[in-house]
Protein backbone atom coordinates (compact mmCIF):
# COMPACT_ATOMS: atom_id res chain seq x y z
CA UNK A 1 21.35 -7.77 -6.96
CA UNK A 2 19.57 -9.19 -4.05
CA UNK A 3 15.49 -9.56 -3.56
CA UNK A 4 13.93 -6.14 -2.59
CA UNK A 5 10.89 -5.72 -0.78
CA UNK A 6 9.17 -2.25 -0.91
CA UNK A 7 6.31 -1.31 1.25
CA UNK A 8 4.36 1.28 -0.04
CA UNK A 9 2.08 2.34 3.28
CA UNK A 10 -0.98 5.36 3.38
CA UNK A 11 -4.45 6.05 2.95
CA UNK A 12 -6.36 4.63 0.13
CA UNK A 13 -5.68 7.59 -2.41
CA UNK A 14 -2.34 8.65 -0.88
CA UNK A 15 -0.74 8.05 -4.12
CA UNK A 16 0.54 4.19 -4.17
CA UNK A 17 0.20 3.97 -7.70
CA UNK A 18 1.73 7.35 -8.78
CA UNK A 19 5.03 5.87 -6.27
CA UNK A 20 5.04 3.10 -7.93
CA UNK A 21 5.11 3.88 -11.51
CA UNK A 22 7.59 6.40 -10.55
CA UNK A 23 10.11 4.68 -8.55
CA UNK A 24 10.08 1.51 -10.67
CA UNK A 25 10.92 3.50 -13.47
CA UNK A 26 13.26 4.93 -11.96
CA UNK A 27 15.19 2.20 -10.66
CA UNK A 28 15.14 0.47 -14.46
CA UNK A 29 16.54 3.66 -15.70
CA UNK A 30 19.72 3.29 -13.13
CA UNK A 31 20.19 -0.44 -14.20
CA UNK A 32 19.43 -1.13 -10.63
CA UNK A 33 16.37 -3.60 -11.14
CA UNK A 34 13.98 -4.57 -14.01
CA UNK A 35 11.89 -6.94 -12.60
CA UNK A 36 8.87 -5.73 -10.57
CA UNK A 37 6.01 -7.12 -8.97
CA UNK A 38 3.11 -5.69 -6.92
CA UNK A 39 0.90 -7.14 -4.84
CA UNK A 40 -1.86 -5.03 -3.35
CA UNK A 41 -3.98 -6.51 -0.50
CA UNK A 42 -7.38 -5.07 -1.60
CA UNK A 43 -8.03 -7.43 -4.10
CA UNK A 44 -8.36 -9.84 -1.20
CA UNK A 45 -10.60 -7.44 0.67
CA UNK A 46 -12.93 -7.11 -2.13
CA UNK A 47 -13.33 -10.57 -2.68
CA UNK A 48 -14.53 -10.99 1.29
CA UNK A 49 -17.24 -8.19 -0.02
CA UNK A 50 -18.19 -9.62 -2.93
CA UNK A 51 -18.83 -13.02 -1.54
CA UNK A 52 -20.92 -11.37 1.45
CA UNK A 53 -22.73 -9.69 -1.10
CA UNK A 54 -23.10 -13.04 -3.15
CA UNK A 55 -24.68 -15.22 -0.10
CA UNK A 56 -26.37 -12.51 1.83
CA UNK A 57 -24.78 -13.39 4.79
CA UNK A 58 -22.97 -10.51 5.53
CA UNK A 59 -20.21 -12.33 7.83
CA UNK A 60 -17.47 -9.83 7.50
CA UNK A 61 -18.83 -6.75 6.07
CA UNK A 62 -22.15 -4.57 5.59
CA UNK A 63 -23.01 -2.49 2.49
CA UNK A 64 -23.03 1.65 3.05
CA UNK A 65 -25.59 4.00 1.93
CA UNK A 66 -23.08 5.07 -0.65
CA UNK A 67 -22.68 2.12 -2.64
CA UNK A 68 -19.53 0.84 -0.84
CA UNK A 69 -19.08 -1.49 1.86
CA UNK A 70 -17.96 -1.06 5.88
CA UNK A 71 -16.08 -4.01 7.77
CA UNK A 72 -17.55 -5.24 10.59
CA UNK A 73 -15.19 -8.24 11.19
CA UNK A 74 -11.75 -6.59 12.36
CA UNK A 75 -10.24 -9.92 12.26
CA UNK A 76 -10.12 -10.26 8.76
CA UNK A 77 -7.73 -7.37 8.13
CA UNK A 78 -4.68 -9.27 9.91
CA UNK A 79 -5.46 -12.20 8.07
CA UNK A 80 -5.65 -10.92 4.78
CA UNK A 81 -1.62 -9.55 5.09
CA UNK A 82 -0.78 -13.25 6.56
CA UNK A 83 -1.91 -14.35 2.97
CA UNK A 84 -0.41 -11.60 1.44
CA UNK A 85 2.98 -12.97 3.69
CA UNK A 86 2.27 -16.28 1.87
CA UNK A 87 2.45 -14.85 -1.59
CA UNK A 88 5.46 -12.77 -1.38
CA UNK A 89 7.51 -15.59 0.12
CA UNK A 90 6.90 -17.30 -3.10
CA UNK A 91 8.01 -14.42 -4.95
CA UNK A 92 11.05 -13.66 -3.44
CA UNK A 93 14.05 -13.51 -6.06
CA UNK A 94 17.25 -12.34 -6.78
CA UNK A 95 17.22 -9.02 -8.95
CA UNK A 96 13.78 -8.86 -8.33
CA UNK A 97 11.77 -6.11 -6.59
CA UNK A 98 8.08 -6.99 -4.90
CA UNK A 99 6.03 -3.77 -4.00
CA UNK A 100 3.43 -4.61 -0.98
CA UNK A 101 0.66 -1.96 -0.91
CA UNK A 102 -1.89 -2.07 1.82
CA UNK A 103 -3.37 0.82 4.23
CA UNK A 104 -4.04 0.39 8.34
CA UNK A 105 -4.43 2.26 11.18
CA UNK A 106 -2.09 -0.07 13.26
CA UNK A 107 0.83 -0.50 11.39
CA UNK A 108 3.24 -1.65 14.08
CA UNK A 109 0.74 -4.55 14.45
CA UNK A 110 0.05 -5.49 10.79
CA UNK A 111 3.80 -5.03 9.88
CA UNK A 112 4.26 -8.31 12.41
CA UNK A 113 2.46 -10.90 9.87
CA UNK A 114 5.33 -10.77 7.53
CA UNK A 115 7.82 -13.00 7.96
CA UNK A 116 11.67 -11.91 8.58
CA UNK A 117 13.10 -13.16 5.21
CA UNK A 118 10.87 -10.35 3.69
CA UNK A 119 11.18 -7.79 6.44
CA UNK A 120 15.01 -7.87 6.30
CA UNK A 121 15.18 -7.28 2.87
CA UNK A 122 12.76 -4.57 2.79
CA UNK A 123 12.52 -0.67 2.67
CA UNK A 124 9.31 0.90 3.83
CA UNK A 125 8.01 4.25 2.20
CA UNK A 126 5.25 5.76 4.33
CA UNK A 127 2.85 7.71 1.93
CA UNK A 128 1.81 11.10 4.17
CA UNK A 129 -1.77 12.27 2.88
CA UNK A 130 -4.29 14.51 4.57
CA UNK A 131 -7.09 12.24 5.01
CA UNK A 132 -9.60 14.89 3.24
CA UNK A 133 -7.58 14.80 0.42
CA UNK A 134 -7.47 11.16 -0.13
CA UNK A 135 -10.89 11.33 0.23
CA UNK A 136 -11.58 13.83 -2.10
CA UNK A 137 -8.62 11.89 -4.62
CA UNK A 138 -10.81 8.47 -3.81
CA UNK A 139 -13.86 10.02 -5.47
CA UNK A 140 -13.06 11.49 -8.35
CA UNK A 141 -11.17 8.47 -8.85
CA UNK A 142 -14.95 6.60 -8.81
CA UNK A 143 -16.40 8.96 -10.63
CA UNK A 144 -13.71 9.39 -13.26
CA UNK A 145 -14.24 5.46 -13.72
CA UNK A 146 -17.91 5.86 -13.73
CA UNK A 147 -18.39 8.08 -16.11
CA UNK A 148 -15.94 5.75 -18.39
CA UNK A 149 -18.45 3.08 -18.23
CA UNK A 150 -15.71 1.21 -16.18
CA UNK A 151 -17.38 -1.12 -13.19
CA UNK A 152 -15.39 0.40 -10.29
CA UNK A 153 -15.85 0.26 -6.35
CA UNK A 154 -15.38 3.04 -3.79
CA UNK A 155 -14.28 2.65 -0.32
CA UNK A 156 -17.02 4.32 1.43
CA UNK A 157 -16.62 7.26 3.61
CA UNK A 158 -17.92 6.06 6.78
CA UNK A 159 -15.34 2.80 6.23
CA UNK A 160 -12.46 5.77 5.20
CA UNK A 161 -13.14 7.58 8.22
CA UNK A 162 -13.66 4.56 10.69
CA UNK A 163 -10.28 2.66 9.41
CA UNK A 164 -8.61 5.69 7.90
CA UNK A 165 -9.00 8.56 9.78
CA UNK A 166 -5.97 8.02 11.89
CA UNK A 167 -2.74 5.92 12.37
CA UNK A 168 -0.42 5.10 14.51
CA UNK A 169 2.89 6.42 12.00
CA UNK A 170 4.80 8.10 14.54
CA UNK A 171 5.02 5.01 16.33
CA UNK A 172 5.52 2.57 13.14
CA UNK A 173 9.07 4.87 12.17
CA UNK A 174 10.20 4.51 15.68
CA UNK A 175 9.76 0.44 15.66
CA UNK A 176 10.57 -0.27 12.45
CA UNK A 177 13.98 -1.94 12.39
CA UNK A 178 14.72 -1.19 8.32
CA UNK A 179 15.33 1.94 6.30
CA UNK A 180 12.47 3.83 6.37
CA UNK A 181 11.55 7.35 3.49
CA UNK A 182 8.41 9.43 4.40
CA UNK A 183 7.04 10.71 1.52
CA UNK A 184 4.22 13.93 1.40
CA UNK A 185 2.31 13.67 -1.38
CA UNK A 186 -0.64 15.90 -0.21
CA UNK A 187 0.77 18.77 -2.60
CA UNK A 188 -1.53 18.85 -6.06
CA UNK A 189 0.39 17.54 -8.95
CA UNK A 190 3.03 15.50 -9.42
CA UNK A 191 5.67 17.32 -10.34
CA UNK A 192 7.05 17.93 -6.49
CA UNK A 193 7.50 13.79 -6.71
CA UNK A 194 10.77 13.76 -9.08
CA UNK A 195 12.82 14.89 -6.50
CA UNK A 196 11.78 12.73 -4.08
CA UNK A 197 12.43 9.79 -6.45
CA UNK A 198 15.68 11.06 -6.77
CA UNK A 199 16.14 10.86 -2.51
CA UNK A 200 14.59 7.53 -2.77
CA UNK A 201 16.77 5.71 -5.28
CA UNK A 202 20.08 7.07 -3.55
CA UNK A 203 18.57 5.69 -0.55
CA UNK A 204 18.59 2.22 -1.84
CA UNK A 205 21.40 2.68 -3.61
CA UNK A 206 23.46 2.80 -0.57
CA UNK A 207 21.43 0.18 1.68
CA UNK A 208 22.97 -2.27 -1.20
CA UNK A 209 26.02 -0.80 -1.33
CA UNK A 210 26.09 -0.65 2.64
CA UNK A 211 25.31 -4.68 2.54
CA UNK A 212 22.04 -3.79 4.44
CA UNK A 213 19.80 -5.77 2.43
């Protein structure tokens, strides 16, 4: 089975994780793949914060009255997928699939830092959220954590609504040159997912029986 690339694209608290658990296991229970990897950009994000935070110098970001932090340097988001470019390139492998997870308002534009040898072996599920409810999703997440003892961060509202708020999705599904699945996940529950799962599998299914990856 050749590489597979999944992008997993939405709001912070669209559901990413629930996706991935999902199709992954999924996709080992069809004997299609059982090799995963995923590689989220935020990790990369919060380390910008945290070394702001760490020197004082505030280069990239600012700290929010509610404990999170707000980006004031737009050119680091662009950057941050070029690395995340760099690291899937590396783990590109046969019978292997790499789930890339990040969130944007300009898609079409942060879509161009990765290369073609992932983009054309790649399917793209766009995550459709409300943005209330991912905020709403976000927090209890935090507080959940919180109240676990568990030393969490919470992307603040001011940064959700200044980076989140909007996107530009209509025009990412007409530019995108690969299979594309839109998936609503603003419904409570999980439950409404399995089906979709279901649509999602068959679509790979036949993009590697169709020779399009």
């Amino acid at each position: 089975m050749k590489a597979l690339n999944v992008f997993l694209l939405g709001r912070p608290g669209c559901g990413k994780s629930e996706i991935f658990r999902r199709l992954t296991t999924k996709l080992k229970t069809e004997g299609m793949y059982n090799d995963f990897i995923r590689v989220d950009d935020f990790p990369k994000l919060w380390a910008i914060f945290q070394k702001d935070d760490t020197t004082g110098e505030w280069k990239h970001c600012r700290r929010t009255s509610d404990g999170g932090y707000k980006v004031t340097d737009n050119g680091i988001w662009n950057e941050i997928l070029k690395q995340v470019n760099d690291d899937v390139l590396k783990l590109q492998k046969e019978d292997r699939v790499v789930f890339i997870e990040f969130s944007r308002p300009n898609y079409v534009e942060s879509m161009a830092n990765f290369s073609d040898t992932i983009i054309n072996n790649s399917v793209v599920i766009y995550i459709d959220c409300s943005f209330e409810t991912c905020w709403s999703r976000n927090v209890a997440r935090h507080e959940a954590a919180l109240a676990k003892g568990t030393d969490d961060h919470l992307v603040s509202r001011e940064e959700m609504e200044k980076t989140y708020l909007n996107d530009d999705k209509d025009a990412l599904l007409k530019s995108l040159k690969v299979p594309v699945i839109v998936v609503d996940t603003d419904t409570p529950g999980t439950d409404h997912l399995i089906p979709k799962m279901e649509k999602i599998s068959a679509e790979i299914k036949n993009i590697i029986k169709g020779g399009g990856l």
